[in-house]
N, C-alpha and C. Protein backbone atom coordinates (compact mmCIF):
# COMPACT_ATOMS: atom_id res chain seq x y z
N UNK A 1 48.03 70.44 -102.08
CA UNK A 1 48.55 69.29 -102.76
C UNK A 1 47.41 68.35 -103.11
N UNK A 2 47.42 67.73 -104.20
CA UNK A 2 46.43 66.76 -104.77
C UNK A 2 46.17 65.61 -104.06
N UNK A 3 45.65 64.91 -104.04
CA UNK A 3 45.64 63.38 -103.38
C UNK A 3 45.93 62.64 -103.92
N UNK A 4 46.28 61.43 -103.76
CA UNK A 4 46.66 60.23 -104.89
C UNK A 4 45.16 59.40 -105.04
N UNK A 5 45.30 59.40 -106.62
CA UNK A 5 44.10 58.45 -106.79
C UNK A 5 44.28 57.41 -107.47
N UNK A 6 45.36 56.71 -107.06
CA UNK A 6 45.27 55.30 -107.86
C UNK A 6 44.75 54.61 -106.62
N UNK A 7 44.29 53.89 -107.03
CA UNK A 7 44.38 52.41 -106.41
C UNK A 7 44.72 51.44 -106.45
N UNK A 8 45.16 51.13 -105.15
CA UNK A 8 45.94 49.84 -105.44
C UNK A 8 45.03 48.74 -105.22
N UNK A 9 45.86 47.74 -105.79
CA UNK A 9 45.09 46.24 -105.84
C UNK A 9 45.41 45.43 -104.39
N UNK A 10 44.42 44.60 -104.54
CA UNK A 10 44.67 43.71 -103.17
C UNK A 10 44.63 42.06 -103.50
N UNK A 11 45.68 41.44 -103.23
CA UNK A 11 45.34 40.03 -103.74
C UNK A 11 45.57 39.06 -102.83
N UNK A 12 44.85 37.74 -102.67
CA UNK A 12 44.47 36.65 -101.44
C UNK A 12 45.65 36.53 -100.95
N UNK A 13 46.48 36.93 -100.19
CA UNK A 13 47.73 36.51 -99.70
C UNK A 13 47.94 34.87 -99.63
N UNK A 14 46.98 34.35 -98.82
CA UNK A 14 47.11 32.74 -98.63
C UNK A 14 47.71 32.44 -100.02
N UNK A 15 47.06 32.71 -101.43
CA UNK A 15 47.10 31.65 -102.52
C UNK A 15 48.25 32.46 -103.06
N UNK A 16 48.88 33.84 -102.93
CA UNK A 16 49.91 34.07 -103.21
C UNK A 16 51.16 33.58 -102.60
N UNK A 17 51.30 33.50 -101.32
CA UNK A 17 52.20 32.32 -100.71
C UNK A 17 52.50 30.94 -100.93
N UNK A 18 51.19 30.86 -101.29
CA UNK A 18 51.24 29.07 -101.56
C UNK A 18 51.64 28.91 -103.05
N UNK A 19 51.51 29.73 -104.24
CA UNK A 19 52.16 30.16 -105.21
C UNK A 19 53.21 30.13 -105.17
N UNK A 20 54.11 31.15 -104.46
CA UNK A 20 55.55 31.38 -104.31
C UNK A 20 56.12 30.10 -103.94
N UNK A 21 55.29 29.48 -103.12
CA UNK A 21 56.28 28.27 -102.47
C UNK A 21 56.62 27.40 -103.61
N UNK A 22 55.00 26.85 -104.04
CA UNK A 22 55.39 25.74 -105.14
C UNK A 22 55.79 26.14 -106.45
N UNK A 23 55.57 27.33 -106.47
CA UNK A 23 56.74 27.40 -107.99
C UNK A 23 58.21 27.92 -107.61
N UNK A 24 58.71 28.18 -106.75
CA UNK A 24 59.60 28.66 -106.51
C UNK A 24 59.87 29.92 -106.58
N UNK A 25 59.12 30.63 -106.54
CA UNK A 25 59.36 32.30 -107.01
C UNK A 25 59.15 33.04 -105.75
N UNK A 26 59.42 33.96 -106.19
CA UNK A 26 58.87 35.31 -104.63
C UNK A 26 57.95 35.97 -104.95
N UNK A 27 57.18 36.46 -103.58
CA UNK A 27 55.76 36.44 -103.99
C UNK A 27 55.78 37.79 -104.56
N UNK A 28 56.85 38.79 -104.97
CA UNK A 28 56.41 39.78 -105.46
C UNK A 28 56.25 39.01 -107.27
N UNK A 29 57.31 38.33 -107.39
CA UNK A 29 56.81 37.62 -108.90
C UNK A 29 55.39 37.25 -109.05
N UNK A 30 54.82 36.67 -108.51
CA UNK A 30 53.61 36.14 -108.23
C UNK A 30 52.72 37.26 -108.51
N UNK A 31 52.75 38.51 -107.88
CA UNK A 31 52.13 39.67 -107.89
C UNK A 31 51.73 40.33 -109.14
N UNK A 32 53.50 40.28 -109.85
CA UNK A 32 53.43 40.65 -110.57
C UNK A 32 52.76 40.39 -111.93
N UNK A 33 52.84 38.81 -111.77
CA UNK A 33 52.38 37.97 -112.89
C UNK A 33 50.41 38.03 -112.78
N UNK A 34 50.05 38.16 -111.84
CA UNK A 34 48.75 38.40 -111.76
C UNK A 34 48.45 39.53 -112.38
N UNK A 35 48.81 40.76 -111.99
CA UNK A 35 49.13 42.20 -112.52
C UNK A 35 48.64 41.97 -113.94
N UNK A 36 49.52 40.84 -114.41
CA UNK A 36 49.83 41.39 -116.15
C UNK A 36 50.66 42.04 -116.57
N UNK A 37 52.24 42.00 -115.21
CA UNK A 37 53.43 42.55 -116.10
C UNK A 37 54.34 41.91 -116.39
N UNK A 38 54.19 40.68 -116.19
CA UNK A 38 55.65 39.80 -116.39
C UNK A 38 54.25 38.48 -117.72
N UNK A 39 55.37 38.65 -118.45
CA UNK A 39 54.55 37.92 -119.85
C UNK A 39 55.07 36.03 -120.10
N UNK A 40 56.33 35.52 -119.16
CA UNK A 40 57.03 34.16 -119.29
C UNK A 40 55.51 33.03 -119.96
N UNK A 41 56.12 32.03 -119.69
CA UNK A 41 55.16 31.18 -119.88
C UNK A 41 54.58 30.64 -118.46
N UNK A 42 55.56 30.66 -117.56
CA UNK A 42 55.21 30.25 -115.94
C UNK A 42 54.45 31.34 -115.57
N UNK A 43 54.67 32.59 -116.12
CA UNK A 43 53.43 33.73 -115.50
C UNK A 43 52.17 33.59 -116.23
N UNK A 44 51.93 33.33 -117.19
CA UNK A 44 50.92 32.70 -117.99
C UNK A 44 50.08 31.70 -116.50
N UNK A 45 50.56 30.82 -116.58
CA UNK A 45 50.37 29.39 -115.82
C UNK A 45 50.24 30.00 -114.24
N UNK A 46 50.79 30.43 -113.77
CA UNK A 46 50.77 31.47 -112.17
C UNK A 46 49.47 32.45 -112.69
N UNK A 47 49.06 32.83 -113.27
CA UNK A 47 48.23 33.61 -113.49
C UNK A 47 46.67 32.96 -113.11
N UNK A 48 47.01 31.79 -114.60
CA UNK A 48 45.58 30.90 -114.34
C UNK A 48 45.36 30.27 -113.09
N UNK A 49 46.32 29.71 -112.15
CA UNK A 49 46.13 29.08 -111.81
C UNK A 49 45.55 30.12 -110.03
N UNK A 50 45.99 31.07 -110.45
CA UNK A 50 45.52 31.99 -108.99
C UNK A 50 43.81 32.53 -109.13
N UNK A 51 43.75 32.45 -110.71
CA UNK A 51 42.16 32.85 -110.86
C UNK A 51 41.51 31.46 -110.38
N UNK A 52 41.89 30.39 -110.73
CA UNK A 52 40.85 28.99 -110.18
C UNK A 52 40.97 29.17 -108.75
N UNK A 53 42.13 29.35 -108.29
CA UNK A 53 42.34 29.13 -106.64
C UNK A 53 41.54 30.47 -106.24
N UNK A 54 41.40 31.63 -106.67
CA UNK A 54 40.56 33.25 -105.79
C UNK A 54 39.00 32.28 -105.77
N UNK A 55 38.27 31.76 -106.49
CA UNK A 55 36.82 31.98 -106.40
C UNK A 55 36.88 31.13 -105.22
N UNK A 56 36.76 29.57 -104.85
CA UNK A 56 36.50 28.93 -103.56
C UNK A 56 37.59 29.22 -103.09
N UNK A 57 38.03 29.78 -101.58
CA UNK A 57 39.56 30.20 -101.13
C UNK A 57 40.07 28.55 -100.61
N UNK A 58 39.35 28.18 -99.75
CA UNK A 58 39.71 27.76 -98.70
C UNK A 58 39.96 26.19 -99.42
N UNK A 59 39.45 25.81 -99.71
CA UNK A 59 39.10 24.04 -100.28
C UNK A 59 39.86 24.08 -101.21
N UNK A 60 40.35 25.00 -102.17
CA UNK A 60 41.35 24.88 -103.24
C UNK A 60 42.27 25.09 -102.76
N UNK A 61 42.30 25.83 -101.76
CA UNK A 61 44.11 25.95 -101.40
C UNK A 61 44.80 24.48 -100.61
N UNK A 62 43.65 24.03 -99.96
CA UNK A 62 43.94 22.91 -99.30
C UNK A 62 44.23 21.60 -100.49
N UNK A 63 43.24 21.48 -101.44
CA UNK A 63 43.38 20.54 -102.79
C UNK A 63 44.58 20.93 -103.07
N UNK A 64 45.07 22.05 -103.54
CA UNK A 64 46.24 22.54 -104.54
C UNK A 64 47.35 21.39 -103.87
N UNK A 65 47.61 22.30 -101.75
CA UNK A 65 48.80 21.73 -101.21
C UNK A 65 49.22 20.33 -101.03
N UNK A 66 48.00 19.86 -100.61
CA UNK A 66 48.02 18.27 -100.91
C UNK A 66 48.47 17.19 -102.65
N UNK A 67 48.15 18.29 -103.70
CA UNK A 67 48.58 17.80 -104.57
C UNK A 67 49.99 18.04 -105.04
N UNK A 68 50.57 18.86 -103.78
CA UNK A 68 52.14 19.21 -104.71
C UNK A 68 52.81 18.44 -103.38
């Protein structure tokens, strides 16, 4: 039998939780919207806003929570 060769992706859990919370969604939405399979305008916006929050983890997630 073959092996599987996809790979899967791995994404910051922290900033995906903290996602789900303040937009209201579940974090597989969240997932998905990073992905690039859900096209809304809030996945647009969930998208960008998980690329600013991945580069510094820690100090943006703390900025983000304090601002919502």
């Amino acid at each position: 039998m073959d092996k599987n060769t996809q790979k899967r992706l791995s994404f910051n859990t922290q900033i995906v939780k903290v996602l789900s919370t303040s937009y209201d969604v579940s974090e597989y939405f969240v997932r998905e919207c990073i992905k690039g399979n859900k096209t809304s305008l809030r996945a647009e916006v969930i998208r960008k806003k998980y690329n600013e929050l991945n580069n510094p983890t820690v100090e943006k997630i703390n900025e983000f929570i304090k601002k919502q």
